[in-house]
PDB file of N, CA and C in Angstrom:
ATOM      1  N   UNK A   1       0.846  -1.180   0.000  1.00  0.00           N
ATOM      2  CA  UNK A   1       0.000   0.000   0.000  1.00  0.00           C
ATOM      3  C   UNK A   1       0.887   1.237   0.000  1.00  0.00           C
ATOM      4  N   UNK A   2       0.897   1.926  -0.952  1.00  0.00           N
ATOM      5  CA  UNK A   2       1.532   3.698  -0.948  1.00  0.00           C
ATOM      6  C   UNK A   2       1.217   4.527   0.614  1.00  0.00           C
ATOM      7  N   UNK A   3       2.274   4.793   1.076  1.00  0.00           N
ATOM      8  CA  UNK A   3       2.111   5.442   2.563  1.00  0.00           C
ATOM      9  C   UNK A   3       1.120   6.824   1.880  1.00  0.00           C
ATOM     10  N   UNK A   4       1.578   7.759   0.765  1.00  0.00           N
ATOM     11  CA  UNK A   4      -0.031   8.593   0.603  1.00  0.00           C
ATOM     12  C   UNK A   4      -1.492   7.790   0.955  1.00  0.00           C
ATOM     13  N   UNK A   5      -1.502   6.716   1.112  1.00  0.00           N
ATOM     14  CA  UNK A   5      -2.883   6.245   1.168  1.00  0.00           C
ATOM     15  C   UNK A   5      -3.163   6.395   2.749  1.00  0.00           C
ATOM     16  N   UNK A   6      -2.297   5.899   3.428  1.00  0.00           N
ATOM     17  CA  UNK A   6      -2.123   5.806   4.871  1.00  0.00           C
ATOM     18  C   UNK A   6      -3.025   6.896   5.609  1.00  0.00           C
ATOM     19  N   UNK A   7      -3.206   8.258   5.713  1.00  0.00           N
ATOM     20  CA  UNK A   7      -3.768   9.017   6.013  1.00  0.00           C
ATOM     21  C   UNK A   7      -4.883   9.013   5.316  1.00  0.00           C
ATOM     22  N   UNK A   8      -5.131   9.138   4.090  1.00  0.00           N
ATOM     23  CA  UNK A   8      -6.362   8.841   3.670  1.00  0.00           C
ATOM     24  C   UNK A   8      -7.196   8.332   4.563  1.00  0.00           C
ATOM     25  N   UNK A   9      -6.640   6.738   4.345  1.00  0.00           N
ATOM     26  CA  UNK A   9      -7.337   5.702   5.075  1.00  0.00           C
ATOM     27  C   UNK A   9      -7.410   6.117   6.908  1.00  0.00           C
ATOM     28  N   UNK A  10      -6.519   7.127   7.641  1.00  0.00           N
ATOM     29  CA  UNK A  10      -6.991   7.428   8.665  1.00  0.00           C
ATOM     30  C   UNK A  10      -8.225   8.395   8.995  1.00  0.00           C
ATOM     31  N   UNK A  11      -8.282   9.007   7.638  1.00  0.00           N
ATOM     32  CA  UNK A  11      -9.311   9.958   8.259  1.00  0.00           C
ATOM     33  C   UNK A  11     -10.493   9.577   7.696  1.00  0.00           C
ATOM     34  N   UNK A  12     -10.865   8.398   7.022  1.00  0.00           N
ATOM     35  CA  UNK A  12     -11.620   7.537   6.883  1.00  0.00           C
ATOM     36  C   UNK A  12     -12.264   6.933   8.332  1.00  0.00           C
ATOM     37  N   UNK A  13     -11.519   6.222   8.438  1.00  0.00           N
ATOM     38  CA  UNK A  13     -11.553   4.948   9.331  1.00  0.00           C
ATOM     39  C   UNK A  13     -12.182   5.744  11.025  1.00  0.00           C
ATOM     40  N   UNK A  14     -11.344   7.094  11.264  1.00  0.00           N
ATOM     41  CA  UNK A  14     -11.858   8.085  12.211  1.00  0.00           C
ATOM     42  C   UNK A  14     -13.505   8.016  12.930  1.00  0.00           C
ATOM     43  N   UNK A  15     -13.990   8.733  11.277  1.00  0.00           N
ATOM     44  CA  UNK A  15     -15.064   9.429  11.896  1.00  0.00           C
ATOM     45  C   UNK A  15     -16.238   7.917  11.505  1.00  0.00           C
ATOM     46  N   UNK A  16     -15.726   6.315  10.723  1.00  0.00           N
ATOM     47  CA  UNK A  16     -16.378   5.490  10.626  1.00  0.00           C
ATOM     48  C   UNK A  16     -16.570   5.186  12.147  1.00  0.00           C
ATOM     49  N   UNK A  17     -15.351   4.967  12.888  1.00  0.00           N
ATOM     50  CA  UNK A  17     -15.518   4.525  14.067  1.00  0.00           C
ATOM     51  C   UNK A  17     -16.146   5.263  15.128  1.00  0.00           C
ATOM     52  N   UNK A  18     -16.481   6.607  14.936  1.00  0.00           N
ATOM     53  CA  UNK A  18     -17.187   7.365  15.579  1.00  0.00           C
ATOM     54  C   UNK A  18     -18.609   6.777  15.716  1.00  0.00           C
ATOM     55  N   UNK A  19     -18.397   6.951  14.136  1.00  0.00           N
ATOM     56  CA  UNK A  19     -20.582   6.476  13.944  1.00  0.00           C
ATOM     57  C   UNK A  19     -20.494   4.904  14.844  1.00  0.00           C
ATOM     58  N   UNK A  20     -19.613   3.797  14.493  1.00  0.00           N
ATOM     59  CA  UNK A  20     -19.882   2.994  15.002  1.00  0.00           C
ATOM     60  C   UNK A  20     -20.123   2.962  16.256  1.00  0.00           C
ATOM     61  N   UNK A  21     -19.372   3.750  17.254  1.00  0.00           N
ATOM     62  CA  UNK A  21     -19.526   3.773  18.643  1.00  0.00           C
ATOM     63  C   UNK A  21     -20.703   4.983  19.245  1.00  0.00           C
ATOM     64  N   UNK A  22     -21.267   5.588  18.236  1.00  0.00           N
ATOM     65  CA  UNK A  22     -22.025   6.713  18.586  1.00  0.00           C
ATOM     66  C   UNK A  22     -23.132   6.154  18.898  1.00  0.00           C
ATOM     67  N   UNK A  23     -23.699   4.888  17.687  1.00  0.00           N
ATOM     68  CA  UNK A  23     -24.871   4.542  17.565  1.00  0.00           C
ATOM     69  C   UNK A  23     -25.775   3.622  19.035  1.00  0.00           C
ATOM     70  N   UNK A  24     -24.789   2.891  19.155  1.00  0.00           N
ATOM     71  CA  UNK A  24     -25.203   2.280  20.476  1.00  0.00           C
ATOM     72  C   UNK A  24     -25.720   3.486  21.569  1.00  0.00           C
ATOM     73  N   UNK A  25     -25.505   4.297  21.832  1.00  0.00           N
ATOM     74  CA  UNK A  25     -25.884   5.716  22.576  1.00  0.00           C
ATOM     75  C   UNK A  25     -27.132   6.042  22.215  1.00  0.00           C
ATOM     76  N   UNK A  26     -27.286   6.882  20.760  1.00  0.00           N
ATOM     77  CA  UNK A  26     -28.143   7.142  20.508  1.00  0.00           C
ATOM     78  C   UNK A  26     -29.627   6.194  20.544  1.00  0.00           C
ATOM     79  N   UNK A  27     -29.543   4.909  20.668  1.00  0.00           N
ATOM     80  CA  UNK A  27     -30.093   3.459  20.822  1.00  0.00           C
ATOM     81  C   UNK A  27     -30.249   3.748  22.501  1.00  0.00           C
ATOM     82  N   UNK A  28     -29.477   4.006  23.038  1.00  0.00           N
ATOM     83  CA  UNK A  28     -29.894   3.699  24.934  1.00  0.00           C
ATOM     84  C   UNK A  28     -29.355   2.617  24.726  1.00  0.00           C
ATOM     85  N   UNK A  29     -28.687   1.464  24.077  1.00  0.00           N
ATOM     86  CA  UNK A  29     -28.510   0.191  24.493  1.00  0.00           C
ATOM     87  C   UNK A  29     -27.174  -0.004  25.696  1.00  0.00           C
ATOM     88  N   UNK A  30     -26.241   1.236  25.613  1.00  0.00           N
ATOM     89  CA  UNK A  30     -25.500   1.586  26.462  1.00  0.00           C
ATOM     90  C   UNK A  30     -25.695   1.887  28.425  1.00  0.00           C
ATOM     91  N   UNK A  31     -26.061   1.050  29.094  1.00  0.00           N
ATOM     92  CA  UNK A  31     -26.587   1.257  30.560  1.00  0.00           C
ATOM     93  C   UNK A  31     -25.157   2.204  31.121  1.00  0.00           C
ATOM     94  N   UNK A  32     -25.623   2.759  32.116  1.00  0.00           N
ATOM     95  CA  UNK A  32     -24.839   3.748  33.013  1.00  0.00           C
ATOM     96  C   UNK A  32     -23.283   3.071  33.015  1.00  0.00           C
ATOM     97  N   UNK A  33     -22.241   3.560  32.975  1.00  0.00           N
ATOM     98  CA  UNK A  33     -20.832   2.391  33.318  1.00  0.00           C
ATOM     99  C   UNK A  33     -19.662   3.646  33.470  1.00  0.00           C
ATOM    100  N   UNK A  34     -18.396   3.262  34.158  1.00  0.00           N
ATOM    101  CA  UNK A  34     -17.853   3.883  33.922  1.00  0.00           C
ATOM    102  C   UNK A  34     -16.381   3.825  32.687  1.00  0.00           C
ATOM    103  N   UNK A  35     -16.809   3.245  31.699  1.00  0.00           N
ATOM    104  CA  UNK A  35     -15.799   2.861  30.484  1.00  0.00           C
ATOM    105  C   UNK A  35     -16.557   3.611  29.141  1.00  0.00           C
ATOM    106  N   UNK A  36     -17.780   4.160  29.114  1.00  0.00           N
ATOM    107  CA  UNK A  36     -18.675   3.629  27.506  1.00  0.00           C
ATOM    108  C   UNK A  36     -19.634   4.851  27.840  1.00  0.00           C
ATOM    109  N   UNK A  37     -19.262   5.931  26.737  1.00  0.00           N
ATOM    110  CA  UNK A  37     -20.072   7.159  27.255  1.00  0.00           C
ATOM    111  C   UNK A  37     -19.720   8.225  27.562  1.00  0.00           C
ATOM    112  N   UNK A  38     -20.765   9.072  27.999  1.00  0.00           N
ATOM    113  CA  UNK A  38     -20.533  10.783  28.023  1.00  0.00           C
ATOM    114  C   UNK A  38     -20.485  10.328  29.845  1.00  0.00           C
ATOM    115  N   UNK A  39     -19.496  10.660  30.629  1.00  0.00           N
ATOM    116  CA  UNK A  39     -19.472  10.333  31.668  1.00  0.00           C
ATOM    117  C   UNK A  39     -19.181  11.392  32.944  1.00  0.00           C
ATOM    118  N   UNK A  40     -19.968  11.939  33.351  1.00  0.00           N
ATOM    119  CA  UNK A  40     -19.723  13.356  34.301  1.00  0.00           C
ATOM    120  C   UNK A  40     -20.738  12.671  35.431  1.00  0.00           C
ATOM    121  N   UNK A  41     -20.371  13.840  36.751  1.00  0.00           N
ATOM    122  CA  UNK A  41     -21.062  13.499  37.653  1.00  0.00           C
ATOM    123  C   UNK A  41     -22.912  13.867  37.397  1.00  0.00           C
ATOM    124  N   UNK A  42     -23.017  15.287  36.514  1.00  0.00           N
ATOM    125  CA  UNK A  42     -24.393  14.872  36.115  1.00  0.00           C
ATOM    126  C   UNK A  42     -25.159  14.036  35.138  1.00  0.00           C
ATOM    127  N   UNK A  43     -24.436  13.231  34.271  1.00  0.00           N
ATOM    128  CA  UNK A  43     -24.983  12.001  33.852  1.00  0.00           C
ATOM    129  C   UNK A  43     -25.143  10.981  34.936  1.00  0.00           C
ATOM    130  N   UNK A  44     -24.378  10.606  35.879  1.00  0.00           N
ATOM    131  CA  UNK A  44     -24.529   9.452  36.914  1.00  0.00           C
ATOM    132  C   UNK A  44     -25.171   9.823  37.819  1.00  0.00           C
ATOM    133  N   UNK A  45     -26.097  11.273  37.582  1.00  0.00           N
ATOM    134  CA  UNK A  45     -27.327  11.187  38.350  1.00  0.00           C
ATOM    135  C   UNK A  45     -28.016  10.782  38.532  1.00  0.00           C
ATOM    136  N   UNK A  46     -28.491  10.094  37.366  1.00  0.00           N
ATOM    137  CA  UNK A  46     -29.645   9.455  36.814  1.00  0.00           C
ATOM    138  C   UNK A  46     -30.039   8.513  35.912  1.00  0.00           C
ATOM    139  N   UNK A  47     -30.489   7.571  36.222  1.00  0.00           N
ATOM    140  CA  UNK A  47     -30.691   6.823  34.837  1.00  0.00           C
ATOM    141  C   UNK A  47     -31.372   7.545  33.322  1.00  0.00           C
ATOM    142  N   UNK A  48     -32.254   8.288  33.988  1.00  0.00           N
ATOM    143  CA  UNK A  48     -32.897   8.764  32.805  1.00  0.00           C
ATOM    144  C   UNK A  48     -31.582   9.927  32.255  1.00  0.00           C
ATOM    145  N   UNK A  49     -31.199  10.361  33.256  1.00  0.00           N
ATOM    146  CA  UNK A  49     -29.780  11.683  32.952  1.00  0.00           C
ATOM    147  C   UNK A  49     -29.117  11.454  31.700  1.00  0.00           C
ATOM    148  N   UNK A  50     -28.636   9.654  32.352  1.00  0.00           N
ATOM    149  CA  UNK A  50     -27.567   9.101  31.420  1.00  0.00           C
ATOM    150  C   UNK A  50     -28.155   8.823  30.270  1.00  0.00           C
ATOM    151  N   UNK A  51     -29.016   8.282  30.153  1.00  0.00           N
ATOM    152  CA  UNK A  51     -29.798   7.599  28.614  1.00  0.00           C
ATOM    153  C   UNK A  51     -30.244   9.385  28.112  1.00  0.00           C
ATOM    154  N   UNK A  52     -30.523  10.267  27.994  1.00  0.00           N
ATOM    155  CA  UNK A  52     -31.104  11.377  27.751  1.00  0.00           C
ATOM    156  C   UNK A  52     -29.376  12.174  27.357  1.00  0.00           C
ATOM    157  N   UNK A  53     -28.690  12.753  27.872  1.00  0.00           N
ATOM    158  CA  UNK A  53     -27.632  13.573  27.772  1.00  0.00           C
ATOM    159  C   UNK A  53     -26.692  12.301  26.660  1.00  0.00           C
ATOM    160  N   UNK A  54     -26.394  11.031  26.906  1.00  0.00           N
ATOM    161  CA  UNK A  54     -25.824   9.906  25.980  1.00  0.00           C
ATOM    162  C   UNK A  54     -26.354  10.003  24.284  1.00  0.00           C
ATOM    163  N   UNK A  55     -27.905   9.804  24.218  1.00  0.00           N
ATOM    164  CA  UNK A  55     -28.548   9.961  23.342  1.00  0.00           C
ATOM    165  C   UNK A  55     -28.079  11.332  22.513  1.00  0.00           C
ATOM    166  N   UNK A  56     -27.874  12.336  23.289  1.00  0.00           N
ATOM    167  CA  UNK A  56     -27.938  13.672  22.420  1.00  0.00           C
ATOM    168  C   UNK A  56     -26.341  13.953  22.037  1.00  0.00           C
ATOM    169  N   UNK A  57     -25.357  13.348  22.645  1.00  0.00           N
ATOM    170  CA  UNK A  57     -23.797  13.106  22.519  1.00  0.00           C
ATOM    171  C   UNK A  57     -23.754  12.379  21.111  1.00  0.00           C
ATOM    172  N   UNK A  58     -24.385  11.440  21.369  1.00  0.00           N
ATOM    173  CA  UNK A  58     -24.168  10.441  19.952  1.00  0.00           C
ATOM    174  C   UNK A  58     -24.570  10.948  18.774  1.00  0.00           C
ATOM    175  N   UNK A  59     -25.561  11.555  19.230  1.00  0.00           N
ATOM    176  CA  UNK A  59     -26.379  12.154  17.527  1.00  0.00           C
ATOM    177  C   UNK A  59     -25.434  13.540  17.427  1.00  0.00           C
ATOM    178  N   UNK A  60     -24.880  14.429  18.305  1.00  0.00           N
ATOM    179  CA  UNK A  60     -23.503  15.233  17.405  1.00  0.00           C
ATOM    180  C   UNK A  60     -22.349  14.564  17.412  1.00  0.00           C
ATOM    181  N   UNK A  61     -22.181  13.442  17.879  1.00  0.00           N
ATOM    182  CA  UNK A  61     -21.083  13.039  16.996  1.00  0.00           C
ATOM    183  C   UNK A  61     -21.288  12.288  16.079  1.00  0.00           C
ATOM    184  N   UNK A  62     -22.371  11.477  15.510  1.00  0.00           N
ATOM    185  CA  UNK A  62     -22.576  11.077  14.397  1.00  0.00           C
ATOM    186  C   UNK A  62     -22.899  12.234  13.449  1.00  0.00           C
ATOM    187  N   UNK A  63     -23.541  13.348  13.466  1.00  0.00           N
ATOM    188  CA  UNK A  63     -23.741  14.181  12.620  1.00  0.00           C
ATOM    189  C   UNK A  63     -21.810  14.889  12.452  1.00  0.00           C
ATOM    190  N   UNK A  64     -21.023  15.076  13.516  1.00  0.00           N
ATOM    191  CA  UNK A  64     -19.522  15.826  13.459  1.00  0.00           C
ATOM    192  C   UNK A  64     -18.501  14.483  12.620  1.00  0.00           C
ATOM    193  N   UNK A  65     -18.666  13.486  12.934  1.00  0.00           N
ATOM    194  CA  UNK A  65     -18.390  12.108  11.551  1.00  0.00           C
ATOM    195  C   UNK A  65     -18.937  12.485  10.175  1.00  0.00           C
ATOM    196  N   UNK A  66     -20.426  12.539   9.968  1.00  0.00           N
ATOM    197  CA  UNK A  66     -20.401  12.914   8.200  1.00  0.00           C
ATOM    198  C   UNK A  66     -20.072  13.637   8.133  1.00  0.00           C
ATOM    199  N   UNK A  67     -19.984  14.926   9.131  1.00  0.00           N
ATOM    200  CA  UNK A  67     -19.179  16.191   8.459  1.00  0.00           C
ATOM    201  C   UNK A  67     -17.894  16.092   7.765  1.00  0.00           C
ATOM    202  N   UNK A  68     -17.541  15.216   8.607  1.00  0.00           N
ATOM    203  CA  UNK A  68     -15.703  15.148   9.085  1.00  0.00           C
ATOM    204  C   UNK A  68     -15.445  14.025   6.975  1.00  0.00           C
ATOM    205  N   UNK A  69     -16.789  13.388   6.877  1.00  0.00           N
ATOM    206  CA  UNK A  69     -16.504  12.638   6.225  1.00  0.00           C
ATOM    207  C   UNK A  69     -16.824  12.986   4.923  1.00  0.00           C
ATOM    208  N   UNK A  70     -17.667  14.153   4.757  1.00  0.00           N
ATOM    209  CA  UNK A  70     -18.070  15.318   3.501  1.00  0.00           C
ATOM    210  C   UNK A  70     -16.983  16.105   3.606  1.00  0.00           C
ATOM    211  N   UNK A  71     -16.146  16.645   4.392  1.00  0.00           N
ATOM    212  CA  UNK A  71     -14.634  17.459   4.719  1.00  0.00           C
ATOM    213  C   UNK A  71     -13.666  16.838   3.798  1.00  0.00           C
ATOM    214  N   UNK A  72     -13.375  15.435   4.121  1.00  0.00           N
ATOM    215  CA  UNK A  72     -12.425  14.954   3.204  1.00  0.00           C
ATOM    216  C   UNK A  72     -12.611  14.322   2.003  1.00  0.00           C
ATOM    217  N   UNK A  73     -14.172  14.484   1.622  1.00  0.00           N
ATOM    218  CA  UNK A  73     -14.408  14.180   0.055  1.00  0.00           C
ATOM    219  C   UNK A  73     -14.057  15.468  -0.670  1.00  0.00           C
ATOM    220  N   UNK A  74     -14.630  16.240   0.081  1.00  0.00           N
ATOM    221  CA  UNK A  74     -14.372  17.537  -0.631  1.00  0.00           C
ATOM    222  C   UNK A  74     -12.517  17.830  -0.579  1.00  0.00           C
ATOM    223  N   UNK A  75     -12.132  17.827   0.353  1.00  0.00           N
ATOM    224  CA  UNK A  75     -10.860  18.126   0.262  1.00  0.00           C
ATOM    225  C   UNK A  75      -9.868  17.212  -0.959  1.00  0.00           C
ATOM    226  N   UNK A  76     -10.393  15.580  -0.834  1.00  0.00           N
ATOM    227  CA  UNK A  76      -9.642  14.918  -1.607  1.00  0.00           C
ATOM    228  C   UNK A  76      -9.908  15.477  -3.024  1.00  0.00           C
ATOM    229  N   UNK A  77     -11.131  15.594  -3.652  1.00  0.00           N
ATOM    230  CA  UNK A  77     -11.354  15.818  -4.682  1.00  0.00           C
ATOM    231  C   UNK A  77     -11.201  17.460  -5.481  1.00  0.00           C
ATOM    232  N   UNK A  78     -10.637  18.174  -4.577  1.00  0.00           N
ATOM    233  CA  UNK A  78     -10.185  19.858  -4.913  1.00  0.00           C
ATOM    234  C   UNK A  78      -8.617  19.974  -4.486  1.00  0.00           C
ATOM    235  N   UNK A  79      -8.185  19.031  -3.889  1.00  0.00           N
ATOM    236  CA  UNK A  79      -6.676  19.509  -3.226  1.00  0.00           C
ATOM    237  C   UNK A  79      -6.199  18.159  -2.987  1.00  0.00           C
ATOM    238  N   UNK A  80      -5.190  17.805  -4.433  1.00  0.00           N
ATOM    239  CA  UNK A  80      -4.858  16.696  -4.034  1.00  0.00           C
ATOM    240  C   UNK A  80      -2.910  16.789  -2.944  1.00  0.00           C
ATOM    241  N   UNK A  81      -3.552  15.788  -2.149  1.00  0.00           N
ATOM    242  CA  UNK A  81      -2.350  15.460  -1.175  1.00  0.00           C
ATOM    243  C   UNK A  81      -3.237  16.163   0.067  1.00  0.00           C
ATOM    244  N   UNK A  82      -4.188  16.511  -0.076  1.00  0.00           N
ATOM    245  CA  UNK A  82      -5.319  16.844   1.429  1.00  0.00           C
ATOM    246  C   UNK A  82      -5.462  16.215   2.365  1.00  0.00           C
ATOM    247  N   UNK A  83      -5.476  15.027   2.467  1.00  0.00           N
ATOM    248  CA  UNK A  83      -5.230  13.816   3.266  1.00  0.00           C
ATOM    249  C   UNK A  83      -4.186  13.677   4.041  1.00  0.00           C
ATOM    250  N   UNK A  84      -3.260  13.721   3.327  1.00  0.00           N
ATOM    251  CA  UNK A  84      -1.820  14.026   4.207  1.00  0.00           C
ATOM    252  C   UNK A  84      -1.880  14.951   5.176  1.00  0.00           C
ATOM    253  N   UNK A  85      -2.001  16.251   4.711  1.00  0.00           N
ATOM    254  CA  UNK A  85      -2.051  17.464   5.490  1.00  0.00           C
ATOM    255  C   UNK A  85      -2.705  17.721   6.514  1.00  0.00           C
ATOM    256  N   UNK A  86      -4.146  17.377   6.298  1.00  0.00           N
ATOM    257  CA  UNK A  86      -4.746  17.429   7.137  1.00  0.00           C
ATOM    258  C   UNK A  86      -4.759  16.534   8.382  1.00  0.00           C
ATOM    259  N   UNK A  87      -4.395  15.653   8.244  1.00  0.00           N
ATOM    260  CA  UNK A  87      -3.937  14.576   9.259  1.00  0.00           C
ATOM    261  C   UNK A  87      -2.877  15.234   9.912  1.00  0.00           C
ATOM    262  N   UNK A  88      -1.774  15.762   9.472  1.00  0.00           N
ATOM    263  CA  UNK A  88      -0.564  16.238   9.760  1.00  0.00           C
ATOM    264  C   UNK A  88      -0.807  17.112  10.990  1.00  0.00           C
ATOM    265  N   UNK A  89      -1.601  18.381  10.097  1.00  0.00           N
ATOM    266  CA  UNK A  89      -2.043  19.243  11.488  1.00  0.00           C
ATOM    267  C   UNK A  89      -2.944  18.961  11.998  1.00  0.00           C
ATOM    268  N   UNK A  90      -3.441  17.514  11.677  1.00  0.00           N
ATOM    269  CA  UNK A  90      -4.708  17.146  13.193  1.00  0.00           C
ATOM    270  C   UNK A  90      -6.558  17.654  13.005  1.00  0.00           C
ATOM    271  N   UNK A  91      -6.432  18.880  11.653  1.00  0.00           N
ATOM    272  CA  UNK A  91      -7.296  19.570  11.560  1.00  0.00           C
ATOM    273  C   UNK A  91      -9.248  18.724  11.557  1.00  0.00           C
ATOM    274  N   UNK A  92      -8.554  17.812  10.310  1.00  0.00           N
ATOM    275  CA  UNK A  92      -9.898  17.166   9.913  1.00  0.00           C
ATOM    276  C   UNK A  92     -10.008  16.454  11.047  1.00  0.00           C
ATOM    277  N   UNK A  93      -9.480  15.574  11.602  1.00  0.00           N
ATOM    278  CA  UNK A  93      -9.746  14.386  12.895  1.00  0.00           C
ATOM    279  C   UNK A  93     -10.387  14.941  13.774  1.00  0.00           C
ATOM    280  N   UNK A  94      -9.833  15.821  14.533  1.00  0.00           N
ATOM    281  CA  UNK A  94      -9.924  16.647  15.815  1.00  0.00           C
ATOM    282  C   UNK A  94     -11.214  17.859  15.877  1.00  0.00           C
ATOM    283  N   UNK A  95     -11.507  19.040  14.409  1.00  0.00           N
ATOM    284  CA  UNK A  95     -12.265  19.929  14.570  1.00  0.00           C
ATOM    285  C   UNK A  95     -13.950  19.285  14.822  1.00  0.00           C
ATOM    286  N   UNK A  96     -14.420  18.032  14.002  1.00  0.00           N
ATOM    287  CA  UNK A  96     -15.965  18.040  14.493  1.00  0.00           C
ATOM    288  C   UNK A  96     -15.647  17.417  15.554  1.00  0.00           C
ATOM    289  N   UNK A  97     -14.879  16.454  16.157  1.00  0.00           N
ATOM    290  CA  UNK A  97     -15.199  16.249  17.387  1.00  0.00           C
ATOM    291  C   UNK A  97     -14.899  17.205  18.408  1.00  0.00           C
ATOM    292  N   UNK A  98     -14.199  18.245  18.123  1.00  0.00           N
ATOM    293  CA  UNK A  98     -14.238  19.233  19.334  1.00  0.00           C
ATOM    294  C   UNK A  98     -15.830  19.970  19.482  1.00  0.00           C
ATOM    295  N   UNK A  99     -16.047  20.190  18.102  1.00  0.00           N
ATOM    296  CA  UNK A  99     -17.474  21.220  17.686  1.00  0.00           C
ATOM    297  C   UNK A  99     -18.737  20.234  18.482  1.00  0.00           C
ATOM    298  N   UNK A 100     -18.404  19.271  18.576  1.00  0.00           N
ATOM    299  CA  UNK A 100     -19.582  17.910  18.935  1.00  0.00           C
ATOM    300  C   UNK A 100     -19.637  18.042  20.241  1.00  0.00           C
ATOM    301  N   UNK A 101     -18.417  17.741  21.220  1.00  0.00           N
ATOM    302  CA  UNK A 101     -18.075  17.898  22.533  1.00  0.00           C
ATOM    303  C   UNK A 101     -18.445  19.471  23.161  1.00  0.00           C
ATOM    304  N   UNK A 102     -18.497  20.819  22.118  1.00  0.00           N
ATOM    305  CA  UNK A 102     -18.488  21.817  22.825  1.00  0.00           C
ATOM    306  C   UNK A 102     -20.203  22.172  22.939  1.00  0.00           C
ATOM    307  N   UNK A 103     -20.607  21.908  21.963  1.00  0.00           N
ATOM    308  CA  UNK A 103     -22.284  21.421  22.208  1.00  0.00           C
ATOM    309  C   UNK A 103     -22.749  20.592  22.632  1.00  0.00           C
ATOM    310  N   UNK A 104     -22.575  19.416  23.229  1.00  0.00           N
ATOM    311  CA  UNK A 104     -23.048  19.064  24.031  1.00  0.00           C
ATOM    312  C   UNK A 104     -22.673  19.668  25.444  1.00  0.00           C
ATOM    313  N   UNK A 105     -21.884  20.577  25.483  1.00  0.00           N
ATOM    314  CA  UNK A 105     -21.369  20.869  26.841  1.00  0.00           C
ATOM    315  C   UNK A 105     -22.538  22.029  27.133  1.00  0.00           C
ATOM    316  N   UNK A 106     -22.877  22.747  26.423  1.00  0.00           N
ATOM    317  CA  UNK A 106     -23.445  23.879  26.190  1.00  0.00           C
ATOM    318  C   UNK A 106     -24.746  23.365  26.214  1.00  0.00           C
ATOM    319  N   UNK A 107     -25.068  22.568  25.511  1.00  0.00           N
ATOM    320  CA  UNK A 107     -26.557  21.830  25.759  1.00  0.00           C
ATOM    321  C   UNK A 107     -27.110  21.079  27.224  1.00  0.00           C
ATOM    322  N   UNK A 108     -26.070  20.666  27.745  1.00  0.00           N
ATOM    323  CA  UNK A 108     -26.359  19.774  29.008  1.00  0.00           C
ATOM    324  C   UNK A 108     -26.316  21.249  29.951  1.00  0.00           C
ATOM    325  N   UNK A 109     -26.026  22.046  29.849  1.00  0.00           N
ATOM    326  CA  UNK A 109     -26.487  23.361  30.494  1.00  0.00           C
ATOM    327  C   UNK A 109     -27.269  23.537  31.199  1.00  0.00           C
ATOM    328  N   UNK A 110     -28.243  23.315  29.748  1.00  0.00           N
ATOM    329  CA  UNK A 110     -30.020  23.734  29.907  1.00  0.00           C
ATOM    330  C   UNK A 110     -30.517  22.442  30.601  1.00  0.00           C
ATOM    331  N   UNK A 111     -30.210  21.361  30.682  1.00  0.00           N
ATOM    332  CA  UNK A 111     -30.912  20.220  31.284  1.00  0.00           C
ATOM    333  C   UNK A 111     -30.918  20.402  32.864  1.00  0.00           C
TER     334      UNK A 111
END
């Protein structure tokens, strides 16, 4: 495999594994724990806390994944060697999941 592919394939594989681990959340199939989850002392308030604040974590980070994953179609297909770069400085990996994490922070506010 060409190491140009290498990053590609990371910022692929990223925001796939996001959705994969998001979905169980958004499902509730995830019970209270301390390994698996949005995990603060006001989620382990409550059962309903945790299934309610979990649920709304998962659905921005599954929505900050397609972003992340419309980011590098677009990038691959206007700027080639985008993949590289962006991995390099961290940009594509790191910005929707920060944007995901800072709304839900901001959202669990109001709860």
């Amino acid at each position: 495999m060409p190491s140009d592919r290498i990053p590609l394939i990371i910022n692929v594989v990223i925001p796939l594994l996001m959705i994969v681990l998001s979905v169980p959340l958004v499902y509730e199939k995830i019970p209270p724990n301390r390994w698996y989850g949005f995990r603060t002392p006001k989620t382990f308030s409550s059962d309903s806390m945790w299934y309610r604040t979990n649920k709304l974590g998962g659905q921005y980070f599954i929505v900050a994944a397609l972003v992340q994953l419309v980011a590098l179609i677009v990038l691959a297909l206007t700027w080639p060697g985008a993949a590289a770069q962006v991995t390099q400085w961290g940009i594509l990996p790191a910005a929707p999941l920060l944007v995901a994490v800072l709304l839900w922070f901001l959202r669990m506010r109001k709860f």
